[in-house]
Protein backbone atom coordinates (compact mmCIF):
# COMPACT_ATOMS: atom_id res chain seq x y z
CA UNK A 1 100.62 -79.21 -69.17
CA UNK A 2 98.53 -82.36 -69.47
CA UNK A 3 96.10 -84.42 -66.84
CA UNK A 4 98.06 -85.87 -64.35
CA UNK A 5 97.95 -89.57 -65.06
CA UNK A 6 97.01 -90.42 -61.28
CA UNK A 7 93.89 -88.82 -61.24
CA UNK A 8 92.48 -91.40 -63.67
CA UNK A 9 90.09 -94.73 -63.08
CA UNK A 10 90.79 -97.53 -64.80
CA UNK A 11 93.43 -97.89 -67.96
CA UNK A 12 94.46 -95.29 -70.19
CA UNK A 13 95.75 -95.58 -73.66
CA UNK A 14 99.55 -94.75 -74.61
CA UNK A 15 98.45 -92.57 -77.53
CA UNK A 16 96.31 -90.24 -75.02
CA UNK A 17 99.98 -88.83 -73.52
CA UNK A 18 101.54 -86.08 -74.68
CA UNK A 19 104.64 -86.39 -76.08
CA UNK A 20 106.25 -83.50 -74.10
CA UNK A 21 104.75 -83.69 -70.16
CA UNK A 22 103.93 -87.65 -70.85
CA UNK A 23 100.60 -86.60 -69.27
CA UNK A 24 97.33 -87.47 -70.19
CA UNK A 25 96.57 -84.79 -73.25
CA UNK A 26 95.06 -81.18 -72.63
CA UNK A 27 93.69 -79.21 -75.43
CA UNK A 28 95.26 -81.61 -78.16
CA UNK A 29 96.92 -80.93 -81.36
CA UNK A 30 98.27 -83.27 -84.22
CA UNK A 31 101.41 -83.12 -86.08
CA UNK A 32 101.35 -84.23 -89.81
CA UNK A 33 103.72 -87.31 -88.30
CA UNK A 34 100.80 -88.39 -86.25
CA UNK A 35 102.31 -87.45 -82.84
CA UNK A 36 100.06 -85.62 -80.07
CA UNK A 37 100.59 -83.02 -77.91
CA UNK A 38 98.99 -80.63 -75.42
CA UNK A 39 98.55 -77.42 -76.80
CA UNK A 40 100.87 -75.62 -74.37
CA UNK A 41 103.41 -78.00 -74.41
CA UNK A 42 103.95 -77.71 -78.27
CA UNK A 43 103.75 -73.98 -78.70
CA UNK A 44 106.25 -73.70 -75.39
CA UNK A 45 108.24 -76.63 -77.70
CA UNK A 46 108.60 -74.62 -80.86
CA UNK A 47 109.69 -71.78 -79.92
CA UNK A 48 113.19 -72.94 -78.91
CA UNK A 49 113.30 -75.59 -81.25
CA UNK A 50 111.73 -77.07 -84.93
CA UNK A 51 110.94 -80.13 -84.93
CA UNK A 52 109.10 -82.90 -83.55
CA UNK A 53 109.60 -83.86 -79.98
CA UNK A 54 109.70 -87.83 -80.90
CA UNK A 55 111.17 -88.22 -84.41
CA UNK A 56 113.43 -85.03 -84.92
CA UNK A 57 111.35 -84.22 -88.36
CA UNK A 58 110.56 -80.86 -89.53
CA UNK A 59 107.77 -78.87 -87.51
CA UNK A 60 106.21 -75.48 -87.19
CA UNK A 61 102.45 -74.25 -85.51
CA UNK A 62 100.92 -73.90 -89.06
CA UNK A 63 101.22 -77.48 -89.93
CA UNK A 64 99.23 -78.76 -86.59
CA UNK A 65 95.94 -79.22 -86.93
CA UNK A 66 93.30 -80.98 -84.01
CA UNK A 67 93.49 -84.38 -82.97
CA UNK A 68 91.54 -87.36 -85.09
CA UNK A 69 88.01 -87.64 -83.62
CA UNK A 70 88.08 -91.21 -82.61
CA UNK A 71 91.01 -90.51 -80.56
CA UNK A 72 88.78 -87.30 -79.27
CA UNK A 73 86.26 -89.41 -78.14
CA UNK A 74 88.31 -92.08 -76.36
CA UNK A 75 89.92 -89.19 -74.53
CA UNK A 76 86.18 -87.91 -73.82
CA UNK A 77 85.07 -91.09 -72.42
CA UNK A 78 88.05 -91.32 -69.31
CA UNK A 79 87.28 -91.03 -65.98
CA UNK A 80 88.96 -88.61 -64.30
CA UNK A 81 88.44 -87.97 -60.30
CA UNK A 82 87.96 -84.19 -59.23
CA UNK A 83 90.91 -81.80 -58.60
CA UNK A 84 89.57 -80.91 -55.29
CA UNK A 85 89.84 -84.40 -54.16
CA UNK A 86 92.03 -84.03 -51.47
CA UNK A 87 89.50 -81.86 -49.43
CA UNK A 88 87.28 -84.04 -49.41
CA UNK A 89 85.43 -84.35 -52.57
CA UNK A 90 84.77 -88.05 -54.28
CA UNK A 91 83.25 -87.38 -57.55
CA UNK A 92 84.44 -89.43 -60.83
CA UNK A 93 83.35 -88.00 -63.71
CA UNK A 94 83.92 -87.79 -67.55
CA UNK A 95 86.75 -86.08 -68.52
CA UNK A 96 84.37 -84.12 -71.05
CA UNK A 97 82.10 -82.68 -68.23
CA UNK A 98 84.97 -82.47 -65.62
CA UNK A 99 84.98 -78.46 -65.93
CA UNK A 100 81.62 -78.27 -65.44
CA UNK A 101 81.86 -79.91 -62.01
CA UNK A 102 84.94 -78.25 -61.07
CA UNK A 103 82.84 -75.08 -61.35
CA UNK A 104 80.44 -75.76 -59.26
CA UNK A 105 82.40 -78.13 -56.73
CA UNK A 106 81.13 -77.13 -52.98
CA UNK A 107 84.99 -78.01 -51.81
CA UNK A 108 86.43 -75.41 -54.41
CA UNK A 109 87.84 -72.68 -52.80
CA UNK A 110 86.35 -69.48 -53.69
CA UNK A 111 87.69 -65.54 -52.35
CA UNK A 112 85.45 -63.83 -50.16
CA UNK A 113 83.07 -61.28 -52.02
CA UNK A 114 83.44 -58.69 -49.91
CA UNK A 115 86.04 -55.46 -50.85
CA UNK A 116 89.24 -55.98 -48.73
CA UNK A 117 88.73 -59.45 -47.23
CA UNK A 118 91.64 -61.77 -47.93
CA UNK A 119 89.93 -65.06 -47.19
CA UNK A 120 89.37 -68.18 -49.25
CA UNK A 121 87.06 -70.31 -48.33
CA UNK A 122 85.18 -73.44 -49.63
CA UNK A 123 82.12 -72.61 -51.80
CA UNK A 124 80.11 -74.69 -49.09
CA UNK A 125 80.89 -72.63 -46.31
CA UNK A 126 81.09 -69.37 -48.32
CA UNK A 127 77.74 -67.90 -46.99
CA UNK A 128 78.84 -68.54 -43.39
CA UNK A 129 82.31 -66.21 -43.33
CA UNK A 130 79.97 -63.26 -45.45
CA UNK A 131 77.51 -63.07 -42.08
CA UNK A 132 80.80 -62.93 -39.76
CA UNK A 133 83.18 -61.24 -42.29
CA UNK A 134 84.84 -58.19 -40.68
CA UNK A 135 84.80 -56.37 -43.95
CA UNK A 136 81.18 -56.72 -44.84
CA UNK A 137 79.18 -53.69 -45.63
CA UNK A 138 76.20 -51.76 -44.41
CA UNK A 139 74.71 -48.23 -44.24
CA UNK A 140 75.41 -46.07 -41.45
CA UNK A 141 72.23 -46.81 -38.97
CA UNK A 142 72.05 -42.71 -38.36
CA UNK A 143 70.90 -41.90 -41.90
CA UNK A 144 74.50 -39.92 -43.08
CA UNK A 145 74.33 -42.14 -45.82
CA UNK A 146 77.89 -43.96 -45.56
CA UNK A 147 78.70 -46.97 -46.28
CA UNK A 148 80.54 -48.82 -43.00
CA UNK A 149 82.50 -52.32 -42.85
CA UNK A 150 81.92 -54.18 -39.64
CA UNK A 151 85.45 -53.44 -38.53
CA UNK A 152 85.44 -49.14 -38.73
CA UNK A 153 81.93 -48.93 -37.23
CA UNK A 154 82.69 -48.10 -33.76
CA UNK A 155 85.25 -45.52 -35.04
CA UNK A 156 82.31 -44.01 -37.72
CA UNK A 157 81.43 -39.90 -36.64
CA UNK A 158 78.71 -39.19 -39.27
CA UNK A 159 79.89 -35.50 -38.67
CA UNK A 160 83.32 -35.80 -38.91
CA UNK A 161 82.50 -37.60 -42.42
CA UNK A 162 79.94 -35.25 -43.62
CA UNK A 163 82.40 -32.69 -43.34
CA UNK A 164 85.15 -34.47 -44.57
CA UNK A 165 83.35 -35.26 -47.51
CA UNK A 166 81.87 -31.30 -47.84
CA UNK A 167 85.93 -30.36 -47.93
CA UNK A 168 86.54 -32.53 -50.59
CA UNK A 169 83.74 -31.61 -52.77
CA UNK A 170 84.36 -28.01 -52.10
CA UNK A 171 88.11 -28.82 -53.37
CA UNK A 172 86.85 -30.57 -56.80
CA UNK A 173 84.82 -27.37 -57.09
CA UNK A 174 87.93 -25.20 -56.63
CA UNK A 175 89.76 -27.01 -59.06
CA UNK A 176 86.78 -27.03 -61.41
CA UNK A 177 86.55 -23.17 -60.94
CA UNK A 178 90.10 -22.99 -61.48
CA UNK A 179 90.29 -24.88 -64.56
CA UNK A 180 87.07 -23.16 -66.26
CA UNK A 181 88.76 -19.51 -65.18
CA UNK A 182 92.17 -20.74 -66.92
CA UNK A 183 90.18 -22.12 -70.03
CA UNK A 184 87.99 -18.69 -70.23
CA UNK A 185 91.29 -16.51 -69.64
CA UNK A 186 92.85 -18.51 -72.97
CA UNK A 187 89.99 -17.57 -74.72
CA UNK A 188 89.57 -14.48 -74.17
CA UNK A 189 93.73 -14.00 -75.03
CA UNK A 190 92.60 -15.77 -78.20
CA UNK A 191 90.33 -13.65 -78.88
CA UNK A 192 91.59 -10.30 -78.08
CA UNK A 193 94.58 -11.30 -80.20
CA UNK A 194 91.77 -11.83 -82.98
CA UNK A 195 90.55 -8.87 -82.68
CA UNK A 196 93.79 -7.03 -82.60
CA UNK A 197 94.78 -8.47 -85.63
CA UNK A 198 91.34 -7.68 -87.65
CA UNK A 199 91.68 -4.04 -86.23
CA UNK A 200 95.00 -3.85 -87.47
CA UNK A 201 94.44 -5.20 -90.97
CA UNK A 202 91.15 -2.82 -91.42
CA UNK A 203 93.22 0.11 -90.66
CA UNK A 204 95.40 -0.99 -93.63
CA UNK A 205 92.56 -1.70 -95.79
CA UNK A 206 91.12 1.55 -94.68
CA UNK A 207 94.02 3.66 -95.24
CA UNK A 208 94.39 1.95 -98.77
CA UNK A 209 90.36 2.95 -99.57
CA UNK A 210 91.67 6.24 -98.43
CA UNK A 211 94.67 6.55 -100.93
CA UNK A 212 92.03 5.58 -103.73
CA UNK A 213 89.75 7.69 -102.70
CA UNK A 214 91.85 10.80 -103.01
CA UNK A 215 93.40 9.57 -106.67
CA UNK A 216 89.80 9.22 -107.54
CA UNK A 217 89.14 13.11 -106.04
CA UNK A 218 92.10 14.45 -108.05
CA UNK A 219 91.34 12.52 -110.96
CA UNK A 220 87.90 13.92 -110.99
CA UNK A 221 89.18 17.27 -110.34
CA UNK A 222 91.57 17.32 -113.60
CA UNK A 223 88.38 15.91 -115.35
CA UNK A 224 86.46 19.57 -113.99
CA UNK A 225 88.66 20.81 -115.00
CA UNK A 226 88.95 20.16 -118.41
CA UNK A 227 85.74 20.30 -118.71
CA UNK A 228 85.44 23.55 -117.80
CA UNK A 229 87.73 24.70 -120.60
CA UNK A 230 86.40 22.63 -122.77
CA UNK A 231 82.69 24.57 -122.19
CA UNK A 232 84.78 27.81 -122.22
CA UNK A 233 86.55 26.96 -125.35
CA UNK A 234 82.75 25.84 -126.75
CA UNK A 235 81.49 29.25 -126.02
CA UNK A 236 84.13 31.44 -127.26
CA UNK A 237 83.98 29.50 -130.70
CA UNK A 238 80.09 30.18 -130.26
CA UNK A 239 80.64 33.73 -129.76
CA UNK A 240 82.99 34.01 -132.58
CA UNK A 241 80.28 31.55 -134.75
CA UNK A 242 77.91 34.64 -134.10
CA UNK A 243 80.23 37.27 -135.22
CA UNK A 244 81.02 35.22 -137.97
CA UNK A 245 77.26 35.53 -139.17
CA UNK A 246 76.79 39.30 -137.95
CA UNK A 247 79.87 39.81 -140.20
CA UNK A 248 78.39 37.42 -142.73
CA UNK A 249 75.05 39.33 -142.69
CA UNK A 250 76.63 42.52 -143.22
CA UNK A 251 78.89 41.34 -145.99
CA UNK A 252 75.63 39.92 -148.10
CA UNK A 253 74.53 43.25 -149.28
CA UNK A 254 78.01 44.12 -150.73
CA UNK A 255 78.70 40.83 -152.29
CA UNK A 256 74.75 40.75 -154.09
CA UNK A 257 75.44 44.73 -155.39
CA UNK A 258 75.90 44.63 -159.23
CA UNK A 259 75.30 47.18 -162.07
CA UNK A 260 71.57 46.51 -163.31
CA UNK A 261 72.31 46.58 -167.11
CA UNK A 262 74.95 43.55 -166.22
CA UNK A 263 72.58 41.84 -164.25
CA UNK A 264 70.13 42.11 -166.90
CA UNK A 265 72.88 41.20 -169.94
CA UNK A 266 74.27 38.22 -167.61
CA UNK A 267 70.57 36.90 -167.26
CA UNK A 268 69.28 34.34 -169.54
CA UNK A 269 66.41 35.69 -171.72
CA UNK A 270 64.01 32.63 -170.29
CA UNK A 271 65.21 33.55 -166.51
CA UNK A 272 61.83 35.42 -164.72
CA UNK A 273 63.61 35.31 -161.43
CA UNK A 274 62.60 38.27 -159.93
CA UNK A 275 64.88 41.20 -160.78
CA UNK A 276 67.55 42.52 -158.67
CA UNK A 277 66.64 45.50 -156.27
CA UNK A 278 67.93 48.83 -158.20
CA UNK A 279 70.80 50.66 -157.15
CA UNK A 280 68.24 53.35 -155.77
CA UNK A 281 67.48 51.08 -153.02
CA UNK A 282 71.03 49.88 -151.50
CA UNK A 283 72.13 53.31 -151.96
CA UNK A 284 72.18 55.19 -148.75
CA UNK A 285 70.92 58.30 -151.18
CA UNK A 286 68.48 57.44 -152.94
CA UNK A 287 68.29 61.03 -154.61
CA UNK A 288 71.66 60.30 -156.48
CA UNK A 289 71.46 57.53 -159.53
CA UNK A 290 73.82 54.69 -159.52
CA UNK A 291 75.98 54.65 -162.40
CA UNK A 292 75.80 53.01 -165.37
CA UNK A 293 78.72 50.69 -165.27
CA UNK A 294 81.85 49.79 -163.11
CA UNK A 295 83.18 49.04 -159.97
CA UNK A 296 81.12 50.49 -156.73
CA UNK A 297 83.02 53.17 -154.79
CA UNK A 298 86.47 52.66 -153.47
CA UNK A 299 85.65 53.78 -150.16
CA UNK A 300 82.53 50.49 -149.81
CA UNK A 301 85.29 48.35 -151.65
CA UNK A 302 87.41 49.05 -148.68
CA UNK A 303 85.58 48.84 -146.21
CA UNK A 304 84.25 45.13 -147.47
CA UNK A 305 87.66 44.38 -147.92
CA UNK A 306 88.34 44.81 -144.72
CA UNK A 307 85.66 42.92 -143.15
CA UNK A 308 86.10 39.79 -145.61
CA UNK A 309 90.23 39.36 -144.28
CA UNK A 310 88.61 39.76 -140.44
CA UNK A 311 86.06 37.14 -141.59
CA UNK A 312 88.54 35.08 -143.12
CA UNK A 313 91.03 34.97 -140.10
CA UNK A 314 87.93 34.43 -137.64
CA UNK A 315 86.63 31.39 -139.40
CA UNK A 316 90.77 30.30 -139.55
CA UNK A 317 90.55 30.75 -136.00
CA UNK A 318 87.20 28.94 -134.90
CA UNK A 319 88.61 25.84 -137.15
CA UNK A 320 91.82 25.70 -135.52
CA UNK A 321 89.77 25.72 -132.07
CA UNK A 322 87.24 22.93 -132.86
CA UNK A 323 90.13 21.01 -134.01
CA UNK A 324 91.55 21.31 -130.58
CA UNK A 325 88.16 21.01 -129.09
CA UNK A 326 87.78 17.48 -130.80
CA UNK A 327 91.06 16.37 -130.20
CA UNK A 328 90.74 17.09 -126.18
């Protein structure tokens, strides 16, 4: 809504109304067809209809822009008398500056400052209702440190509120307590769930070092194990190793006897290897002389016979047991 036009001194132009209210313009705007309007009567305008007010054309808020400046300035220039004229005030002033006096107008009426009270008054005799106001404020004269209005001072007991306000704080406190106690008791459910669960899932992990633990045990047991008869195995081919050289030490005089004219015909005439030991000396008799030629006695040839098949099936036996041996 514009100025009302009664409020004015002295002429006012017909291009300062508003189109809408046919007051004098508030907060102007322009459409492109030159037509002006107060600002709140064109955006209440548009948004039942689209178009200009005066000429019917085609109009939305986008296309409105501020009024020219020359017309700004004659609108500036009017003299407008104050809104508060009917109690009492005369000023004529500017239509520029006219909030500025309207704020400050002693015959404004102003609500009273005080928490509870009502009352408007006029801004001139605002400071006289605040020294007789019944809800104005002051601290209790006994030192209890409320604050009183005017009106509840004869009723004030500074015990009555002391205690009053001890109960209340001693409720807050309650519901404080309360509350923390809840919050702590969540916690700790929290947490003892936690806890249950982490006990629960190192018993599982335990129990599962456990089960390892044992296949390792038995795995290192079979690995004793074979270790043990692998040692055993290595010292009964040892063993049989040395009764393959006892047997190989007491075959070497048998397989070195020969006659000592063959020896001597076998040798080559350049050979001065040192001669064979005579016949004399392996002979358990030396009293007796060996013969000349032929095979030694049947009852040696036996006997060496013998001991070259035991020899034989020892050194069959000792393979076939490394071979095992290297394949475990």
């Amino acid at each position: 809504m514009g100025y009302d036009l009664e409020r004015f001194v002295g002429y006012v132009n017909e291009g300062l109304l508003c189109c809408v209210c046919r007051d004098v313009l508030e907060r102007p705007l322009q459409a492109p067809c030159e037509h002006a309007y107060c600002g709140a009567c064109i955006s209440s305008w548009l948004l039942h209809h689209h178009s200009c007010p005066e000429d019917r054309l085609p109009l939305d808020v986008s296309s409105l822009k501020p009024l020219y400046r020359y017309m700004r300035n004659d609108l500036n220039r009017l003299q407008i008398r104050c809104v508060n004229a009917e109690q009492g005030c005369e000023a004529v002033c500017p239509l520029e500056s006219l909030h500025a006096h309207e704020d400050e107008c002693d015959f404004a009426y102003v609500s009273c400052s005080n928490t509870g009270c009502p009352v408007q008054v006029e801004r001139r005799g605002l400071e006289a209702h605040l020294s007789e106001c019944n809800f104005r404020s002051r601290e209790c004269p006994n030192g209890c440190g409320h604050t009183l209005h005017s009106i509840d001072q004869s009723q004030h007991n500074c015990v009555a509120e002391l205690r009053a306000e001890v109960e209340m704080m001693r409720a807050e406190m309650l519901c404080k307590v309360e509350e923390v106690r809840r919050e702590m008791e969540s916690r700790l459910d929290s947490q003892r769930r936690h806890m249950v669960q982490k006990e629960s899932q190192l018993r599982s992990e335990v129990e599962e070092l456990k089960a390892q633990l044992s296949r390792v045990m038995c795995d290192v047991r079979a690995l004793l194990g074979a270790e043990r008869l692998r040692r055993q195995e290595l010292a009964e081919a040892e063993l049989e190793k040395r009764e393959l050289l006892e047997l190989l030490r007491d075959l070497q005089p048998t397989r070195t006897w020969l006659p000592a004219e063959q020896t001597a015909g076998d040798r080559p005439r350049g050979d001065r290897r040192t001669e064979p030991p005579h016949a004399s000396c392996l002979s358990p008799h030396p009293a007796q002389p060996p013969r000349a030629a032929g095979p030694p006695p049947s009852p040696q040839l036996g006997d060496g016979a013998r001991r070259s098949s035991r020899s034989g099936q020892s050194l069959d036996r000792a393979k076939r047991k490394s071979r095992e041996v290297t394949v475990i």
